[in-house]
Each structure stands twice: as C-alpha cells, then as structure tokens.
Protein backbone atom coordinates (compact mmCIF):
# COMPACT_ATOMS: atom_id res chain seq x y z
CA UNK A 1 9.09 29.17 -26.76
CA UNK A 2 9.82 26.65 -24.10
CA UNK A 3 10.09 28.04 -20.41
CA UNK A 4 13.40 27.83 -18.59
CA UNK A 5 13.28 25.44 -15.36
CA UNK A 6 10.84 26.93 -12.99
CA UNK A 7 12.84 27.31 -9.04
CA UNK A 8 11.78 24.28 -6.90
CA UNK A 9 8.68 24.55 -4.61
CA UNK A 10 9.51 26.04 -1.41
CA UNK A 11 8.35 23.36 1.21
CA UNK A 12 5.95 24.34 3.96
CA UNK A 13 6.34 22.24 7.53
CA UNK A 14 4.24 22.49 10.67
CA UNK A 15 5.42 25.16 13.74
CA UNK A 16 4.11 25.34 16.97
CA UNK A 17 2.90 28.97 18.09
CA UNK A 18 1.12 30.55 21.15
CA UNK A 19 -1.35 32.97 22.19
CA UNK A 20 -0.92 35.35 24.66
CA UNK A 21 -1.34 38.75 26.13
CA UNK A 22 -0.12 41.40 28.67
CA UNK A 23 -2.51 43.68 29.56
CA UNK A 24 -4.63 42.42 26.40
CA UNK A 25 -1.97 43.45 24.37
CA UNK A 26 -2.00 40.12 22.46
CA UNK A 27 0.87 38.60 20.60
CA UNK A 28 1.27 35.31 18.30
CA UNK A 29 4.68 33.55 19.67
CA UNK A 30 6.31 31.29 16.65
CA UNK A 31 8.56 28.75 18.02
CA UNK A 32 11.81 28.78 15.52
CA UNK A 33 14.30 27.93 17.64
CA UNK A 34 16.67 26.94 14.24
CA UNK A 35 15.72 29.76 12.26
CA UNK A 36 14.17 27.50 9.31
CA UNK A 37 10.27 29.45 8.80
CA UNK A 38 10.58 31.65 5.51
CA UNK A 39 8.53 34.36 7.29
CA UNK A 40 6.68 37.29 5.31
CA UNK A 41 4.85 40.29 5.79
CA UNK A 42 1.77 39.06 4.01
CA UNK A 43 2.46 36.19 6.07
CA UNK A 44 2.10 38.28 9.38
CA UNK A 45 -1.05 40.51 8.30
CA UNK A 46 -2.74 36.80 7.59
CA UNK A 47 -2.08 35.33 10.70
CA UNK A 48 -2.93 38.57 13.09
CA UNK A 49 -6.29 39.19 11.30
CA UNK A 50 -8.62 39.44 13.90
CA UNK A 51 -11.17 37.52 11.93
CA UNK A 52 -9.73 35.36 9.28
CA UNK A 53 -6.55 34.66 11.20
CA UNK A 54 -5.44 33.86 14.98
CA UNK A 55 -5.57 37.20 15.39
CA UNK A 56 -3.24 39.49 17.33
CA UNK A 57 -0.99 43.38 17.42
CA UNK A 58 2.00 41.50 16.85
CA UNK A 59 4.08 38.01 15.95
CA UNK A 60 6.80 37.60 17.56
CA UNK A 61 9.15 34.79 16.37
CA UNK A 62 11.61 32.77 18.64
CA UNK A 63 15.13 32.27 17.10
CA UNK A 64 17.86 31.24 18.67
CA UNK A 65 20.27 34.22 18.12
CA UNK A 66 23.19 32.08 16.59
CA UNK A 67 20.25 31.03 13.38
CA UNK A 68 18.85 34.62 12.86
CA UNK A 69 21.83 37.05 11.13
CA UNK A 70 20.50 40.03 12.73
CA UNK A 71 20.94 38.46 16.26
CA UNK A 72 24.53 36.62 15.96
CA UNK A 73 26.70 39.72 17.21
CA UNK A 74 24.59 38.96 20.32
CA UNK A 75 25.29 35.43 20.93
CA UNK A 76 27.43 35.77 23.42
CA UNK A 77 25.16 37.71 25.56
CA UNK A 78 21.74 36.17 24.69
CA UNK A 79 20.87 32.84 23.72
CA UNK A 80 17.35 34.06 22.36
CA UNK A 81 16.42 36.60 19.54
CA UNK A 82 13.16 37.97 19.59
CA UNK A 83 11.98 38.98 15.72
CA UNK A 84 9.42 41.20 16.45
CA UNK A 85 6.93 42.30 13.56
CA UNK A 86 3.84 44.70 14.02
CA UNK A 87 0.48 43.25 12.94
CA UNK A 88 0.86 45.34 9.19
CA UNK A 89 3.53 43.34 8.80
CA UNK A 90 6.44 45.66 9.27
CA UNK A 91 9.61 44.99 11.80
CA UNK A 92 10.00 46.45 14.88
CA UNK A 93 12.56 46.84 17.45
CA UNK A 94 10.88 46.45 20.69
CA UNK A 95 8.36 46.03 22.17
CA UNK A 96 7.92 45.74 26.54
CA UNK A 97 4.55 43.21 26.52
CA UNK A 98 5.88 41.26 23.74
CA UNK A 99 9.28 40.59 25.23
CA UNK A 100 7.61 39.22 28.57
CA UNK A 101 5.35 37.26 26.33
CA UNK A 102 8.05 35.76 25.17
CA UNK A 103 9.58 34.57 28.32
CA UNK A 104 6.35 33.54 29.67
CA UNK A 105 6.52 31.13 26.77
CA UNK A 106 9.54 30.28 26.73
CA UNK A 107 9.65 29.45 30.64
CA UNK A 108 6.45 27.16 30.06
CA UNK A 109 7.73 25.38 27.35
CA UNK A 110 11.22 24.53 29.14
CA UNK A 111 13.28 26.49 26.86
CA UNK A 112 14.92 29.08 29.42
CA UNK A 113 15.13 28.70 33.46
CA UNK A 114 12.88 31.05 35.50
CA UNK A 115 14.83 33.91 37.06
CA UNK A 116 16.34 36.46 34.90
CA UNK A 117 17.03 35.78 31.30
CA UNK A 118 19.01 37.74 28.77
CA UNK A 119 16.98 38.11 25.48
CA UNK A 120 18.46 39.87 22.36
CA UNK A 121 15.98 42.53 19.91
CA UNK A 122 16.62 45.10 17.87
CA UNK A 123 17.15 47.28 20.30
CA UNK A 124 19.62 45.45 21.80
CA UNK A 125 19.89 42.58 24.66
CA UNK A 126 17.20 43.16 27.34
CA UNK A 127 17.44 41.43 30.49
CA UNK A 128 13.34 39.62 31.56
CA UNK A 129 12.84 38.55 35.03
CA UNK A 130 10.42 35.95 35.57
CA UNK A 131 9.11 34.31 38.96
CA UNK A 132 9.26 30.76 39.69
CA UNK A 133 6.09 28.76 40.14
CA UNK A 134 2.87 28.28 38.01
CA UNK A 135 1.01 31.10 38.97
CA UNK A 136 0.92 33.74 35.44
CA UNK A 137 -0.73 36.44 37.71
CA UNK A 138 2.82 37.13 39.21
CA UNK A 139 4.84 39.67 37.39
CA UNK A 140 7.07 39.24 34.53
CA UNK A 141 9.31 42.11 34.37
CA UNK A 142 11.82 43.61 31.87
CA UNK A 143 15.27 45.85 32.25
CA UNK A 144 13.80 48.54 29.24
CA UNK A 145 17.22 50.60 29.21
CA UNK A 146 17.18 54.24 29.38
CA UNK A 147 14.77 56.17 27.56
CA UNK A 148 16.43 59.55 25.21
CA UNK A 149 13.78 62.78 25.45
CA UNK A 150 14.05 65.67 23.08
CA UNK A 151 13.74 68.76 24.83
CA UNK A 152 11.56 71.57 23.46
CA UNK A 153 10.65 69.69 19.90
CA UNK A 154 8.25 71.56 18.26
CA UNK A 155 6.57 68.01 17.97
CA UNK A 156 2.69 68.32 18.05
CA UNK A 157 -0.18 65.53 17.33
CA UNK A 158 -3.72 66.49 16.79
CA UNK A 159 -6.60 63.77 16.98
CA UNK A 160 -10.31 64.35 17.33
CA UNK A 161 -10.44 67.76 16.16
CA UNK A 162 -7.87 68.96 19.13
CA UNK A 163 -4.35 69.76 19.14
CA UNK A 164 -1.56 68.96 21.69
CA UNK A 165 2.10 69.39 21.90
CA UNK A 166 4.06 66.47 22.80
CA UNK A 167 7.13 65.19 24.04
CA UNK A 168 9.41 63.02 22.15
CA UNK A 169 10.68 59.54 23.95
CA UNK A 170 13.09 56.72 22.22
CA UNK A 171 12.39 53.51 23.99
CA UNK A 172 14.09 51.54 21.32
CA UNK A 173 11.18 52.92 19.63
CA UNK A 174 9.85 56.33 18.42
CA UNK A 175 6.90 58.02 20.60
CA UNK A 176 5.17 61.13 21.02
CA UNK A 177 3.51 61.50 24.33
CA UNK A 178 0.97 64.17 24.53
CA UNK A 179 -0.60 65.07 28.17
CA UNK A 180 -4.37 65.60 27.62
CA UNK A 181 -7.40 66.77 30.39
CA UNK A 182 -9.85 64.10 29.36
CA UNK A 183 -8.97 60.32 27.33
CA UNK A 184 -12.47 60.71 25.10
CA UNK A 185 -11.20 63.89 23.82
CA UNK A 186 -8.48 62.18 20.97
CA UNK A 187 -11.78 60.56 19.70
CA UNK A 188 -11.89 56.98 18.31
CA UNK A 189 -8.56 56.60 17.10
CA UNK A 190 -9.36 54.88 13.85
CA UNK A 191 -6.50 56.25 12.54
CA UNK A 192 -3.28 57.65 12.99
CA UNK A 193 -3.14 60.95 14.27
CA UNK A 194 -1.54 63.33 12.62
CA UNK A 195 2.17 64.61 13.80
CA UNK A 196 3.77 68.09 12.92
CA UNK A 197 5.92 68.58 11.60
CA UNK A 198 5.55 66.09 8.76
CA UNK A 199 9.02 65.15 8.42
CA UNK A 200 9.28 64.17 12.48
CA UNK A 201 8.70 60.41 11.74
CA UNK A 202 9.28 59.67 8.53
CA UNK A 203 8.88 55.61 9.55
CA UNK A 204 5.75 56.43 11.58
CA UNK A 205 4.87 56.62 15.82
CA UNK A 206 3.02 55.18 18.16
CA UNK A 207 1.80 57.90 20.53
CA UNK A 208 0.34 58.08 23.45
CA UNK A 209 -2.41 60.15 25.07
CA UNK A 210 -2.00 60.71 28.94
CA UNK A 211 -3.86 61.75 31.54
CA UNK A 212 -1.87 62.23 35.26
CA UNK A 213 -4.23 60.91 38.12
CA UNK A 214 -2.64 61.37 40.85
CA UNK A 215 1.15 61.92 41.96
CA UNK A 216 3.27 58.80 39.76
CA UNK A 217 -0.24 57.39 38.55
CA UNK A 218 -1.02 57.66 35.04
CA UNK A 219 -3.51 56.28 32.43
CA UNK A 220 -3.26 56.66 28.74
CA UNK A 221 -4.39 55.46 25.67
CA UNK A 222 -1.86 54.38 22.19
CA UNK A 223 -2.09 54.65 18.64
CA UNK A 224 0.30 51.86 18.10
CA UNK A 225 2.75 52.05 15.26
CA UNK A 226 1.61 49.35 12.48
CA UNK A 227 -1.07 48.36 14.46
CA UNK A 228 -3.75 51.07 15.34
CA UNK A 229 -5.08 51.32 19.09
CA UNK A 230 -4.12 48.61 21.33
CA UNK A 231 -5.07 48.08 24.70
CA UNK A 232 -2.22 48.34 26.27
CA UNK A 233 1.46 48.81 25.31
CA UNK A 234 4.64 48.19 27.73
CA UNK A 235 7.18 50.76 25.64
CA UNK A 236 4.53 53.53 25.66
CA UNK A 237 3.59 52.52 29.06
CA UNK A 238 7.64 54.17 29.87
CA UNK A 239 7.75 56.76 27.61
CA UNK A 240 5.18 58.39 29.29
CA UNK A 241 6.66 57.96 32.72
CA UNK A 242 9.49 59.33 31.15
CA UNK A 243 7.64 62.56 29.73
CA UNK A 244 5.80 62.92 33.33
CA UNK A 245 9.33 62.90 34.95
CA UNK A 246 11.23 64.96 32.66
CA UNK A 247 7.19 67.33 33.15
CA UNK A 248 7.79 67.25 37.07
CA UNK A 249 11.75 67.56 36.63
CA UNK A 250 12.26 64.47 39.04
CA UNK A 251 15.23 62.82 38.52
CA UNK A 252 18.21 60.49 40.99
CA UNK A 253 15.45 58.68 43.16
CA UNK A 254 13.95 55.17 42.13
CA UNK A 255 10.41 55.73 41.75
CA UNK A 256 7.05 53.23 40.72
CA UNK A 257 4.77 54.94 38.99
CA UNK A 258 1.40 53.02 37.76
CA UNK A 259 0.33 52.90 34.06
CA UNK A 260 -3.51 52.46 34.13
CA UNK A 261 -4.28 51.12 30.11
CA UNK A 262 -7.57 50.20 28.85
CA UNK A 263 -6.45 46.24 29.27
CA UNK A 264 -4.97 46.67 33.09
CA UNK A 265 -2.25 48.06 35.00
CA UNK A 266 1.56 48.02 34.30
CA UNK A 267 4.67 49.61 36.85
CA UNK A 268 7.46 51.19 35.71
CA UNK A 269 10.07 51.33 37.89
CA UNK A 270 12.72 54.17 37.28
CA UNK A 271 16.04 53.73 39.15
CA UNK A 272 18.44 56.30 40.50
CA UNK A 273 20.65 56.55 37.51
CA UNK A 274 17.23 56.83 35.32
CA UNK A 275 16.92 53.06 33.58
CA UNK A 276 13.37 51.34 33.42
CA UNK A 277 11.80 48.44 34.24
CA UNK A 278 8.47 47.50 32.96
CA UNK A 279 6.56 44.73 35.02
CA UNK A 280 2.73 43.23 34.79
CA UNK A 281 1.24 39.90 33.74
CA UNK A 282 2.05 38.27 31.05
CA UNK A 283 -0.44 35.04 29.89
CA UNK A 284 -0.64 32.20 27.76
CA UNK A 285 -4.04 31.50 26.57
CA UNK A 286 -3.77 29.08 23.86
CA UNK A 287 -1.56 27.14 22.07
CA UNK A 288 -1.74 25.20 18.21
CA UNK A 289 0.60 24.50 15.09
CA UNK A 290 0.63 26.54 11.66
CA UNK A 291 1.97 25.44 8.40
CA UNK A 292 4.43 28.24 6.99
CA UNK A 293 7.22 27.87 4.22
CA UNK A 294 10.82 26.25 5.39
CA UNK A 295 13.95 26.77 4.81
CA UNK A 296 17.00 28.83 5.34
C-alpha cells in the first residue's frame, strides 16, 4: 500500500550562541532575535552535555518578545524575552545568573544600551543594570522582585543521611532553604534530596543548604532544579537571604548581605519595602555558531 506524502523536511540554518558564566554558573546564550530556531528538549540536553556537547546548567534563548507568544503581552515593557530551559531540558521561569548573562551578551553584541534594561521571563519583566565600559569584572545586577515565604511549612529535606527543616521561598521559582552547621554534611549531592512531604513540589526544587558566617554573610551550596549541583545560583543566592531575614525577623532597612557559593561571591541587596537585587560578574568566555532546525 503506497504511503501518503511524507511532511517536508524541516530545514536546519546556522545560529550564533555564547558561553558564559556568573559565578561558574555557566549558561549557553542562543541568539534568536526573530524567533525562527525550532528548539527541543532533546535539543537542550545535547547541547549542555558536559562532554559531548558545549556543555552548560542552562540555554537560554534570546527572542525578541514580539516573535516568542509567551512574551508578546510584554512588549510594551520589554523588548527582550529570555526562554530559559534547565540543562534536562525542561522550562524554567527564572533564573538571577542567567538573566545577567544575558545582558552581558546582549550589551557586547550591540543589541541593548548599557545602563538599565527591561528584560521579560516567565516570571515576569525584570529590570538588569549593567555598567558601561569593557571591564566584565564590574557588576551586572538584576531588580529580582519580592520573594513570598511560607511560614511554619512543615517542609523538610534530608540529604546525606541527615534531616533538616526548611523554609519555603518563591523567587519566580520554588526553593527550600535549609540552615545547616557544616556544608560537607548534605554529602555529594548526586542526587536530589528528598523533600517531605511528597506532595510539596510536585514539579520539583532546587534547594539550598546554608551555613550563616557571620552577621548578613552567608555561604551555601544548591541542588539545582533540572540540573543537579551547580556552583553557584543567583535565585537561590536570594531565597536564602530571604529565609536568614525572615530567621533574624529583620525587615524595613536596605541591607547587603554576601552569598559566598562554591564558584564566587554574589550581593543581594534587600530594600526597605523588601524587593531584591542580585549583583556579581557576569562573563563571556566564548563564542561559535550551531546548526538547529528553522522555522516558525
């Protein structure tokens, strides 16, 4: 029996991505300014393989919010969308390194003025500040919005054969931040550590470990979300200043508190009325081309 007429070959073309990092929390930047690459999930897990890819936690694609349907309801405030996707290849909403990554690109390539920037995610439009001049050891920062807390959750995570309760912080993104004596004591992190009750996250967490140095000085580790243990990670970086504030019960002063992270530093800056702003680094290391499939 003869076969109907097989759909057309979807064509692939040639993008131009980049490589970089904040706080070694690495990110592949596609540049898709009209919306045209036919991205996938398998597509994502095959580039950000460490060893058969480019290799990176994330991809984070660069559409023009008026060519990505997610992003046109905020055209008017953003000219940018950034589609964020975790390195398993599932979506995500936001993401504090990855947003400054962006702009970092996006600066160096021309695309938007230094200064502060509107870009739109899926957690809304976030406003990115970035300095003048070519130096990319000066601080990119990023408006994060205010972060929601549960109150007494019931929320606990348990890695390396110990138990912790934890606080529960929406940055755009679920986390569980549990305060622990000693970093070594969650153990290698291979996997995800386990959350009670079951039903808490039914789409999964990132959570972070933290460890409270001195006064508005912290250091943690993450289990990222889709990704596993990253080096660093700018919305985890603020939940747990959130967790240590609502801890300490400090609230209606702008504070900086310093996020020490296995790849650096970060500052979160908490103003009066409670918003965030994430600021560190945020580098371009390398740049290339990739052929992907086309078409909208």
């Amino acid at each position: 029996m003869p076969l109907g007429p097989s759909e057309p070959p979807i064509p692939k073309r040639e993008f131009s991505f980049a490589k970089g990092h904040g706080a070694h929390n690495d990110f592949i930047v596609l540049n898709d300014p009209g919306g045209w690459i036919r991205l996938t999930s398998a597509d994502v897990v095959r580039l950000c393989r460490r060893r058969t890819g480019i290799g990176a936690d994330g991809l984070l694609r660069a559409v023009r919010c008026t060519n990505h349907p997610e992003a046109t309801a905020m055209a008017d405030e953003a000219e940018w969308f950034m589609d964020y996707y975790n390195a398993d290849g599932s979506q995500g909403a936001m993401c504090g390194n990855g947003i400054r990554v962006l702009a970092r690109h996006l600066a160096d390539t021309g695309q938007i003025p230094t200064g502060a920037t509107a870009i739109a995610t899926r957690a809304g439009v976030r406003t990115v500040h970035i300095p003048a001049g070519p130096d990319q050891d000066r601080d990119i920062t990023v408006d994060m919005g205010h972060p929601r807390l549960s109150g007494d959750s019931g929320i606990t995570v348990s890695a390396g054969g110990h138990q912790w309760p934890a606080v529960h912080v929406d940055m755009g993104n679920p986390h569980a931040v549990a305060f622990v004596d000693d970093l070594t004591r969650p153990g290698a992190l291979l996997f995800p550590p386990a959350v009670t009750p079951l039903d808490a996250y039914p789409d999964g967490v990132t959570v972070e470990f933290v460890v409270t140095r001195t006064h508005r000085h912290l250091e943690l580790r993450v289990h990222e979300r889709g990704v596993g243990e990253t080096r660093a990670c700018g919305t985890g970086a603020c939940a747990a200043v959130a967790a240590a504030r609502q801890h300490d019960q400090n609230s209606g002063e702008e504070t900086t508190y310093t996020v020490d992270v296995p790849g650096g530093r970060l500052r979160v800056t908490v103003g009066d009325d409670g918003s965030m702003t994430l600021g560190g680094a945020a580098v371009i290391v390398a740049q290339g081309t990739v052929w992907l499939e086309s078409g909208r």
